[in-house]
N, C-alpha and C. Protein backbone atom coordinates (compact mmCIF):
# COMPACT_ATOMS: atom_id res chain seq x y z
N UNK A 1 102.25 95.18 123.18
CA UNK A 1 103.12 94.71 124.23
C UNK A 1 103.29 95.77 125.32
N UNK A 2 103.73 96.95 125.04
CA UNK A 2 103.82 98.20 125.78
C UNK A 2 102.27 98.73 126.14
N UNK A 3 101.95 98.76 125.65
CA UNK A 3 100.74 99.59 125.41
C UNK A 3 98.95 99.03 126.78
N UNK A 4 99.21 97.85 126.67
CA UNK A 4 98.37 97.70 127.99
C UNK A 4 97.35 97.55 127.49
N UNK A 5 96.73 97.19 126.14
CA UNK A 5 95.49 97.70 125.52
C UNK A 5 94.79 96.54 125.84
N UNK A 6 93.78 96.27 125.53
CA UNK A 6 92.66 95.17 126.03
C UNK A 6 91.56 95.21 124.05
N UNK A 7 92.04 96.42 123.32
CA UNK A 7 90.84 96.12 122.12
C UNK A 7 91.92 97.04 121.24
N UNK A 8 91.68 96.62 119.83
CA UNK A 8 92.39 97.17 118.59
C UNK A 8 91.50 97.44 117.80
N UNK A 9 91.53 98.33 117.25
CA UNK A 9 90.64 98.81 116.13
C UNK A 9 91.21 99.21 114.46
N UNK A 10 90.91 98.00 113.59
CA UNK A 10 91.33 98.20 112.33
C UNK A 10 90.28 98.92 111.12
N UNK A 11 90.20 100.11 110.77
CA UNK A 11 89.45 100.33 109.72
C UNK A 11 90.25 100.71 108.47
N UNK A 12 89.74 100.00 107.11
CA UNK A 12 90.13 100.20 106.10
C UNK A 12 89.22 101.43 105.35
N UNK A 13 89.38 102.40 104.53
CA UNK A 13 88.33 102.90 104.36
C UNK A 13 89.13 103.72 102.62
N UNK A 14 88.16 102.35 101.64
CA UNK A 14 89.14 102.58 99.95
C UNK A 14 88.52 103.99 99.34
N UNK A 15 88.58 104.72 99.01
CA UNK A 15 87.97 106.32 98.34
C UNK A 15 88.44 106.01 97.04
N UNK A 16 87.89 107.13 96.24
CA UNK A 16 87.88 107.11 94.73
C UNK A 16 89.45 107.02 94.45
N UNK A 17 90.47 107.48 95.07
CA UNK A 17 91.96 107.63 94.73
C UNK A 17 92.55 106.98 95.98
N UNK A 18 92.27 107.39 96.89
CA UNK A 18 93.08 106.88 98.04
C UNK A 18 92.35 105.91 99.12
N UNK A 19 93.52 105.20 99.71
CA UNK A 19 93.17 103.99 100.84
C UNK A 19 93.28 104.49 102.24
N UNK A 20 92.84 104.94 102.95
CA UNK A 20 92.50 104.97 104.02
C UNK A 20 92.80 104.30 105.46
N UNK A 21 93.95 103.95 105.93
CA UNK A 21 94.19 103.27 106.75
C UNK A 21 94.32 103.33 108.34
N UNK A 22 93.16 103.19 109.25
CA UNK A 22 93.55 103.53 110.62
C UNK A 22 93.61 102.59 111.82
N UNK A 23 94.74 102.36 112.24
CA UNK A 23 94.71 101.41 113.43
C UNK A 23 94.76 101.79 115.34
N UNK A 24 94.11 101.52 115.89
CA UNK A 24 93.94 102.28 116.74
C UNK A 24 93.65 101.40 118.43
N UNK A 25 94.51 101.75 119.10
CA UNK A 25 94.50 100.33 120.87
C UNK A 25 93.93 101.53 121.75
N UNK A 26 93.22 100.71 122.80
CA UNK A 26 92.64 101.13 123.80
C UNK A 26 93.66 101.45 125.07
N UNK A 27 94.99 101.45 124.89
CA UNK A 27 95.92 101.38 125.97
C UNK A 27 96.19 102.49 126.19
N UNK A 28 97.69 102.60 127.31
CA UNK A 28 97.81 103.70 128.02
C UNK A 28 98.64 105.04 127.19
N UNK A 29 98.76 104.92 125.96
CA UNK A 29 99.22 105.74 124.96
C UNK A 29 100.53 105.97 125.49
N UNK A 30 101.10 107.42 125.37
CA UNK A 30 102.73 107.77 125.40
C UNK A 30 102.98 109.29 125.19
N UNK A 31 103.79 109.82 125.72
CA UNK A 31 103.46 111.21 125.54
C UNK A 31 105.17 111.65 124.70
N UNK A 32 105.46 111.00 124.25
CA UNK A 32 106.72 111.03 122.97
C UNK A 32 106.57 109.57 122.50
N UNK A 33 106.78 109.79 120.92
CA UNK A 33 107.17 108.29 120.21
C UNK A 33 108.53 108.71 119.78
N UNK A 34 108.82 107.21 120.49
CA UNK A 34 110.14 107.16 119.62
C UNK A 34 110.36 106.05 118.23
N UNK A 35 110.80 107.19 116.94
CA UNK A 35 110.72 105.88 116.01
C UNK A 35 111.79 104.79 116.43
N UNK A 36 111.70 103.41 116.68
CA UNK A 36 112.04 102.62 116.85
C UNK A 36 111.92 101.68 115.11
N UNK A 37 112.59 100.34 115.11
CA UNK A 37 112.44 100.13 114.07
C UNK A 37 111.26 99.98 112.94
N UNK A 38 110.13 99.80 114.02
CA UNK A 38 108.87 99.61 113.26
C UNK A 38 108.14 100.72 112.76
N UNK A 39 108.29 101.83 113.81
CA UNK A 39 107.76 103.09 113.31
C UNK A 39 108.54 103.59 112.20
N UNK A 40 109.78 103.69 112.24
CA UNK A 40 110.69 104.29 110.88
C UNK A 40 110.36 103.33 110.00
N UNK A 41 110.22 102.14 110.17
CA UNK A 41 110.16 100.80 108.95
C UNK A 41 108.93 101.35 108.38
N UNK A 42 107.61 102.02 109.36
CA UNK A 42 106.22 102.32 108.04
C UNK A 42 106.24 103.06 107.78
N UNK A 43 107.04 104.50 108.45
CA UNK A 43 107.29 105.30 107.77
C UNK A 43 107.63 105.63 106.62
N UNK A 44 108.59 104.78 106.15
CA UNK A 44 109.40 104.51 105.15
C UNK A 44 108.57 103.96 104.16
N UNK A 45 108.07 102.70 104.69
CA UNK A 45 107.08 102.29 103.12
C UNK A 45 105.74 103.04 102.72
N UNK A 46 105.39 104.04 103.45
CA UNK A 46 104.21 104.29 103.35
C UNK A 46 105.03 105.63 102.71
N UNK A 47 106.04 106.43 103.00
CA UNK A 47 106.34 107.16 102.26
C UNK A 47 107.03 106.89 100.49
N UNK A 48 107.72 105.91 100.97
CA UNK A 48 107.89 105.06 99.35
C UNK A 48 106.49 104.66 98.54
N UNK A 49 105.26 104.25 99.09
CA UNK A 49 104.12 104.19 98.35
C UNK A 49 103.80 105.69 98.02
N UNK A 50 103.71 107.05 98.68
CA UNK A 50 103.82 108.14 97.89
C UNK A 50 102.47 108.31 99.23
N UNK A 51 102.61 107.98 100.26
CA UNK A 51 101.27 108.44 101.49
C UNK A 51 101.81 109.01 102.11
N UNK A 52 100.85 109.17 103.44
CA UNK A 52 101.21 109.99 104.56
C UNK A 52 100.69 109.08 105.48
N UNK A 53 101.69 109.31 106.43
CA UNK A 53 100.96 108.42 107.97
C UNK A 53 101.40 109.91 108.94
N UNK A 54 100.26 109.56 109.94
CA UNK A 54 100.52 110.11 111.56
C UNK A 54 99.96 109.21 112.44
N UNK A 55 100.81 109.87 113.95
CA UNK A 55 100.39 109.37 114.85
C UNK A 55 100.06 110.18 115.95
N UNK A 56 98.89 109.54 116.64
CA UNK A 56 98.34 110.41 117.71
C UNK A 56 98.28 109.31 119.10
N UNK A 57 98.60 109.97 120.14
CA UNK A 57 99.18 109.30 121.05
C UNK A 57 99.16 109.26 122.40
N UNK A 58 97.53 110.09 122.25
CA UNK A 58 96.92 110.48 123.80
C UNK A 58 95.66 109.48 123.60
N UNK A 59 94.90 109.35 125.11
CA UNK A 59 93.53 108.05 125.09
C UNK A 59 94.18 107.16 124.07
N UNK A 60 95.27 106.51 124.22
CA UNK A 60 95.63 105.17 123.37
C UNK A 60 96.22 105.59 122.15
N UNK A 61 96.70 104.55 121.51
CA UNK A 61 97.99 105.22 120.59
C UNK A 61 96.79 104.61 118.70
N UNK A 62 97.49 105.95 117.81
CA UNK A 62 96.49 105.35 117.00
C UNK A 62 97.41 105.97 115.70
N UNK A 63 97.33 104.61 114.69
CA UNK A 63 98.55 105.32 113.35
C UNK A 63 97.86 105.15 112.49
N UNK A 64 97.28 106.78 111.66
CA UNK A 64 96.84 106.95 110.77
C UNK A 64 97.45 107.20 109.38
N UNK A 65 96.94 105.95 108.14
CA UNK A 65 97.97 106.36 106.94
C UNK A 65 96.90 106.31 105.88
N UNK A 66 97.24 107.37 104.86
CA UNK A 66 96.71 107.76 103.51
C UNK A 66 97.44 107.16 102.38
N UNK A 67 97.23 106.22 101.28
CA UNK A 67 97.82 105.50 100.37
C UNK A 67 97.36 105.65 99.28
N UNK A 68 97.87 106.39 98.16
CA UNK A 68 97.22 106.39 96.80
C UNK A 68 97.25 104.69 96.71
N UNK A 69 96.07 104.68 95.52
CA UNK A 69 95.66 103.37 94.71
C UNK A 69 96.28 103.66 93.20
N UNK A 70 97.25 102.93 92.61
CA UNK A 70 97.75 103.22 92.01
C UNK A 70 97.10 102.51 90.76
């Protein structure tokens, strides 16, 4: 909605232990995120699954998360 993007990029990528998750828009990125509800909301579950997410937020905004397979 914000973001201006025109293409999204979903890769899943499963490893021997962990899931791999990166989503990534072609839009005008942001030079602070603010967690708003959705960002704290995956934060939260992805830290309750026992992962890590980041985000990078220059050339388009892109949220990378690591998920054990339990």
């Amino acid at each position: 909605k914000y973001a201006r993007c025109t293409r999204i990029d979903i890769r899943i990528v499963i490893m021997n232990r962990m899931v791999r998750c990166s989503i990534r828009d072609n839009g005008i990125g942001c030079k602070e995120v603010k967690d708003g509800m959705g960002i704290s909301g995956m934060r939260q579950r992805v830290r309750t699954a026992g992962g890590t997410i980041d985000l990078e937020t220059e050339a388009g905004f892109t949220v990378n998360m690591l998920l054990p397979i339990n």
